[in-house]
Protein backbone atom coordinates (compact mmCIF):
# COMPACT_ATOMS: atom_id res chain seq x y z
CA UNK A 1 0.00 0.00 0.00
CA UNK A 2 0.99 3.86 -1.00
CA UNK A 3 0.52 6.09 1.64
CA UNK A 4 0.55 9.85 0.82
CA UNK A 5 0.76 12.66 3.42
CA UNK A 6 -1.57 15.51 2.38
CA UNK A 7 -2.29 19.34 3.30
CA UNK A 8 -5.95 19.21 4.75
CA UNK A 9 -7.30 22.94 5.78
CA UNK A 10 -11.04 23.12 6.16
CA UNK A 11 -11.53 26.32 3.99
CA UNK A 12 -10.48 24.22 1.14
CA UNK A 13 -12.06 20.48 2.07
CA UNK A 14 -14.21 20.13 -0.87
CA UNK A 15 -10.65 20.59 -3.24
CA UNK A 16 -9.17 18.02 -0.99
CA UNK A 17 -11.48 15.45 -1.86
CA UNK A 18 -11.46 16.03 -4.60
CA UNK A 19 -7.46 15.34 -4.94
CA UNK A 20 -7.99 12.29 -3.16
CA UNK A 21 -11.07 11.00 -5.44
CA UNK A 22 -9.19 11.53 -8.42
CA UNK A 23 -5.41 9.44 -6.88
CA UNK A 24 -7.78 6.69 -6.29
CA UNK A 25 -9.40 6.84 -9.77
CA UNK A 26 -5.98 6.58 -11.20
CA UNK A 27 -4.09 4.37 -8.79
CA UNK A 28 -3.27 0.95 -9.80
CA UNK A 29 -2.55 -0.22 -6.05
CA UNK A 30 -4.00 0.71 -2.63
CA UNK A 31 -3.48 4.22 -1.54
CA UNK A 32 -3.98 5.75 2.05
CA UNK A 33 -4.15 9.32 2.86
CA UNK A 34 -2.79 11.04 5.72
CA UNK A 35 -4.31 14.70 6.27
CA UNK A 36 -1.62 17.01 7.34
CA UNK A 37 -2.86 20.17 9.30
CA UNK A 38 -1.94 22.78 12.34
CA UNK A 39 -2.22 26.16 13.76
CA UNK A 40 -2.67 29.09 11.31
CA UNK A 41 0.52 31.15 11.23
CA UNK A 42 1.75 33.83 8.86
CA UNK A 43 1.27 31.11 5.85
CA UNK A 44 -2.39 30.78 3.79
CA UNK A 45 -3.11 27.64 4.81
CA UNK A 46 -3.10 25.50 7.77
CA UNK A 47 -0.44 22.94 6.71
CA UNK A 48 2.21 25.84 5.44
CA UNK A 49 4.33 24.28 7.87
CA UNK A 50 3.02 20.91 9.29
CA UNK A 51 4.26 19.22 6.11
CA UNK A 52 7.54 19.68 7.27
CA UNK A 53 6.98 17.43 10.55
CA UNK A 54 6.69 14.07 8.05
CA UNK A 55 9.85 12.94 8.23
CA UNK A 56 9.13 12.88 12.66
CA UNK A 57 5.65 11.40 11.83
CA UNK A 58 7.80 8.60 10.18
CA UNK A 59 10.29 8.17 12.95
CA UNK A 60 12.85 9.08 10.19
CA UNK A 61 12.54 5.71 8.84
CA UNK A 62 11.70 5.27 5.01
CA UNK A 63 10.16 7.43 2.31
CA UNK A 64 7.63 9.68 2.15
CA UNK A 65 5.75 11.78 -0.09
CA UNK A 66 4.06 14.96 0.80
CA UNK A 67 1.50 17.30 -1.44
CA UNK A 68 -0.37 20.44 -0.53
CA UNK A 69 -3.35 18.58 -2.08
CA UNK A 70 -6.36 21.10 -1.29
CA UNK A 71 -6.19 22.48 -4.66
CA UNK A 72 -4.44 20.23 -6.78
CA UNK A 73 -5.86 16.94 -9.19
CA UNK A 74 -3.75 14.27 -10.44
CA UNK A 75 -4.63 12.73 -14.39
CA UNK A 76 -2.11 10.01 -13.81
CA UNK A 77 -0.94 6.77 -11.37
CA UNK A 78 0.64 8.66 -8.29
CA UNK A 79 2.22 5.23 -7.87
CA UNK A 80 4.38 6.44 -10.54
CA UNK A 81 5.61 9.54 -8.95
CA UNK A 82 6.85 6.81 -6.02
CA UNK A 83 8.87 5.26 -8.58
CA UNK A 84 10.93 8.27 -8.97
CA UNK A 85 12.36 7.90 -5.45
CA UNK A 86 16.20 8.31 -5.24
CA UNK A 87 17.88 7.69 -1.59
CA UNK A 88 20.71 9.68 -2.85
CA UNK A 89 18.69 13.08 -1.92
CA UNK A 90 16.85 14.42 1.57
CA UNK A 91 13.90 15.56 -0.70
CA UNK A 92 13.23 15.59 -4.01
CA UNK A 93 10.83 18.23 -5.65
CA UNK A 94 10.15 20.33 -8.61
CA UNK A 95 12.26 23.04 -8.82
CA UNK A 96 10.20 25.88 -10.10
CA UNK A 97 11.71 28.60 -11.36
CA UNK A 98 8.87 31.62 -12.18
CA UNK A 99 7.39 34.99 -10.98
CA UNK A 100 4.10 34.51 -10.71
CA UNK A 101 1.45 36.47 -12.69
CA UNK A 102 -0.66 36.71 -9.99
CA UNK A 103 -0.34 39.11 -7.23
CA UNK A 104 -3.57 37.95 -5.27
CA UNK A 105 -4.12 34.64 -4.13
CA UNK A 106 -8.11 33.33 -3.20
CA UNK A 107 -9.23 36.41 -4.55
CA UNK A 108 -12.87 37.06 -3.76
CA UNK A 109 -12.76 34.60 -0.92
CA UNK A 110 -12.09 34.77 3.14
CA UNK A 111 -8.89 33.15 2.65
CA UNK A 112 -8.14 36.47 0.71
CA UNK A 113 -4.33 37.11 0.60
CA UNK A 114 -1.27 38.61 -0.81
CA UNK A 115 0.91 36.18 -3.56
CA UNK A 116 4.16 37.35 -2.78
CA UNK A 117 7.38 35.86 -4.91
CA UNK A 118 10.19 34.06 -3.04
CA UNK A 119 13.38 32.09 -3.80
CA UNK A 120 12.25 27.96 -4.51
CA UNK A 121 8.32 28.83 -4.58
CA UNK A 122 6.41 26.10 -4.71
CA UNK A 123 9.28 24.04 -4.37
CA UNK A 124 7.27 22.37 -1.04
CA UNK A 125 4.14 21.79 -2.73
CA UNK A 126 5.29 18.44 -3.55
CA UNK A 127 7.96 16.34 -2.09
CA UNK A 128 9.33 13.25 -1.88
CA UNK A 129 11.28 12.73 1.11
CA UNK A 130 14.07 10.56 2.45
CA UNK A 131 12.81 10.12 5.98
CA UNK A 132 16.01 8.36 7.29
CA UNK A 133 18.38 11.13 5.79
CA UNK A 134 20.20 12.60 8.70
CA UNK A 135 19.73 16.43 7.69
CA UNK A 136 16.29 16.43 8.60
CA UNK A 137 17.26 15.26 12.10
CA UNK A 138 17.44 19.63 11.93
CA UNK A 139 13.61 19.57 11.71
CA UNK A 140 11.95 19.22 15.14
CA UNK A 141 10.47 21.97 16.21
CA UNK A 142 8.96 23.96 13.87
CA UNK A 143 7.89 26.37 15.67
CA UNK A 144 11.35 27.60 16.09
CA UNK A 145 12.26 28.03 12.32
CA UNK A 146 10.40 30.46 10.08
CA UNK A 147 9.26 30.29 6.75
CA UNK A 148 11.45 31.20 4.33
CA UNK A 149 13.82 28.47 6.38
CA UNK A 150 11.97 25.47 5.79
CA UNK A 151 10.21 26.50 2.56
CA UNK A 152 13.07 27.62 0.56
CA UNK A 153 15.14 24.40 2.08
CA UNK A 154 17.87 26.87 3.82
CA UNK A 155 18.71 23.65 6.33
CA UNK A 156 19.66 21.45 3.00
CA UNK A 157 23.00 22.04 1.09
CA UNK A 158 22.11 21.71 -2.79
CA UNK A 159 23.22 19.01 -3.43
CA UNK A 160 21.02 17.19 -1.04
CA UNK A 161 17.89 18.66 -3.19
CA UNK A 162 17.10 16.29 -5.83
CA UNK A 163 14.54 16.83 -9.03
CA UNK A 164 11.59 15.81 -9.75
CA UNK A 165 9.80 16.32 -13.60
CA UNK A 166 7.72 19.21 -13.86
CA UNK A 167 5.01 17.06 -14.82
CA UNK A 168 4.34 16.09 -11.18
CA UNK A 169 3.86 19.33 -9.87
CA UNK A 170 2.60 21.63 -12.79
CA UNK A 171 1.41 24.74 -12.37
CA UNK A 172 -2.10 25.08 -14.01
CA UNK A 173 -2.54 28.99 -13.30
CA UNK A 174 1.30 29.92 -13.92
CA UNK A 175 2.21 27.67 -16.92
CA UNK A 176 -0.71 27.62 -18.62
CA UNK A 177 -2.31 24.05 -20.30
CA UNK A 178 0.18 21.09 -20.64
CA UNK A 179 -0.90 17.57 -22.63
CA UNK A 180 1.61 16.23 -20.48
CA UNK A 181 0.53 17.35 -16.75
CA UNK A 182 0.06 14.20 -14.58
CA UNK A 183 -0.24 16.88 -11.33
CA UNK A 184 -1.98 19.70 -12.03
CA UNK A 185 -1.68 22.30 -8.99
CA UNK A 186 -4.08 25.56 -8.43
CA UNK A 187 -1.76 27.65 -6.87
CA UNK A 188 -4.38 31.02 -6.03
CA UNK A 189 -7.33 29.28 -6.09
CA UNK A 190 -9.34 25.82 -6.95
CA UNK A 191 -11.75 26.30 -9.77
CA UNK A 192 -14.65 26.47 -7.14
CA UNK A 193 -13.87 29.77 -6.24
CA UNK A 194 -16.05 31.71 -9.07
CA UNK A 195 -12.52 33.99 -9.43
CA UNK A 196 -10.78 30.57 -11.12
CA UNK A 197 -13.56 29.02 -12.87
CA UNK A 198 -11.75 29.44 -16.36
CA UNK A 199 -8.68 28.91 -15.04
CA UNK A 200 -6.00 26.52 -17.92
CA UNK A 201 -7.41 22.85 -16.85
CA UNK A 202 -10.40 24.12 -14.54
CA UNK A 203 -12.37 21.59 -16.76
CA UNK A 204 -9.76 18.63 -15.17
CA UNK A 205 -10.64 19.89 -11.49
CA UNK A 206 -14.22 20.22 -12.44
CA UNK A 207 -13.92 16.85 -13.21
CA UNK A 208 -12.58 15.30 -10.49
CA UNK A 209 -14.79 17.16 -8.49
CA UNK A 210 -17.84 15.82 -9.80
CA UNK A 211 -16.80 12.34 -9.37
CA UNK A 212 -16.66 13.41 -5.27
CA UNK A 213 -20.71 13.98 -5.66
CA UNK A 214 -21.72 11.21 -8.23
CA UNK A 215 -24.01 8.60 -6.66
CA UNK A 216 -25.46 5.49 -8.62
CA UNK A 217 -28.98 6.11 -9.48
């Protein structure tokens, strides 16, 4: 069995079933799901910095991945993204390198806020991590570090940073429509917010979504 660690905040629950829906649409083996969550802090969601407590969920033993989840869909076997695991690395995640077009994130919604850039944004929304690597023996309390620490990977060297293909963490509002997206991630806002209905592969989230409300007649 896959397990996956996700970002859960209750603003955005319907978006995180509807992640989950479509992993187990596409899966080929069991998957489990483990909601990731904590206190609101100077982040936009509740899990801006819970994520990074995995690797002590796991006792630093194995692999794990992590994704934010609440607004993304996948159109392809997650099980594959597993595959991609390399022990040579801490963590391994798309390395993003944009500024985004967007200055306000869940506009029109109560989770209103500013989209501000950073070095390695986005670079957290999606990572697989070596659980038994001995740098994140740095990451206990995260209440101690701040953001741009843990986000931007400032307790990493480089070369302990490994890639993953864009493909697996894809940036629907940023980069526009991709045939070959098999992660498709709403970075300001999930299609249900009336602000991102049209946003490039709303029609994929809309999707998934409806398969979270479909009942047999």
């Amino acid at each position: 069995m896959r397990m996956i660690f996700t970002g859960f905040d209750a603003r955005e629950e319907f978006g995180w079933h509807a992640f989950t829906s479509s992993v187990i649409h596409h899966a080929k083996e069991a998957i489990a799901f483990v909601p990731i969550s904590g206190p609101q802090r100077d982040g936009t969601n509740a899990f801006t910095y819970a994520r990074f407590l995995v690797p002590v969920l796991q006792k630093h033993k194995g692999m794990a991945l992590f994704v934010d989840g609440c607004d993304m869909v996948v159109r392809a076997d997650i099980c594959n993204l597993f595959d991609l695991f390399d022990a040579r690395y801490a963590v391994q995640v798309v390395k993003h390198e944009y500024k985004t077009k967007h200055s306000v994130k869940y506009l029109g919604t109560a989770m209103e806020a500013q989209n501000s850039d950073y070095p390695r944004k986005n670079w957290s929304s999606v990572m697989l991590m070596n659980c038994e690597h001995p740098a994140w023996k740095k990451v206990t309390d995260i209440v101690m570090m701040s953001g741009p620490e843990l986000h931007e990977f400032r307790f990493l060297k480089d070369d302990e940073i490994g890639d993953l293909p864009v493909e697996w963490g894809w940036l629907a509002d940023e980069y526009g429509r991709s045939e070959h997206a098999n992660l498709l991630h709403f970075t300001t806002g999930i299609p249900a917010f009336p602000a991102y209905s049209k946003t490039p592969h709303a029609n994929d989230w809309i999707a998934a979504a409806n398969k979270v409300t479909h009942t047999v007649a």
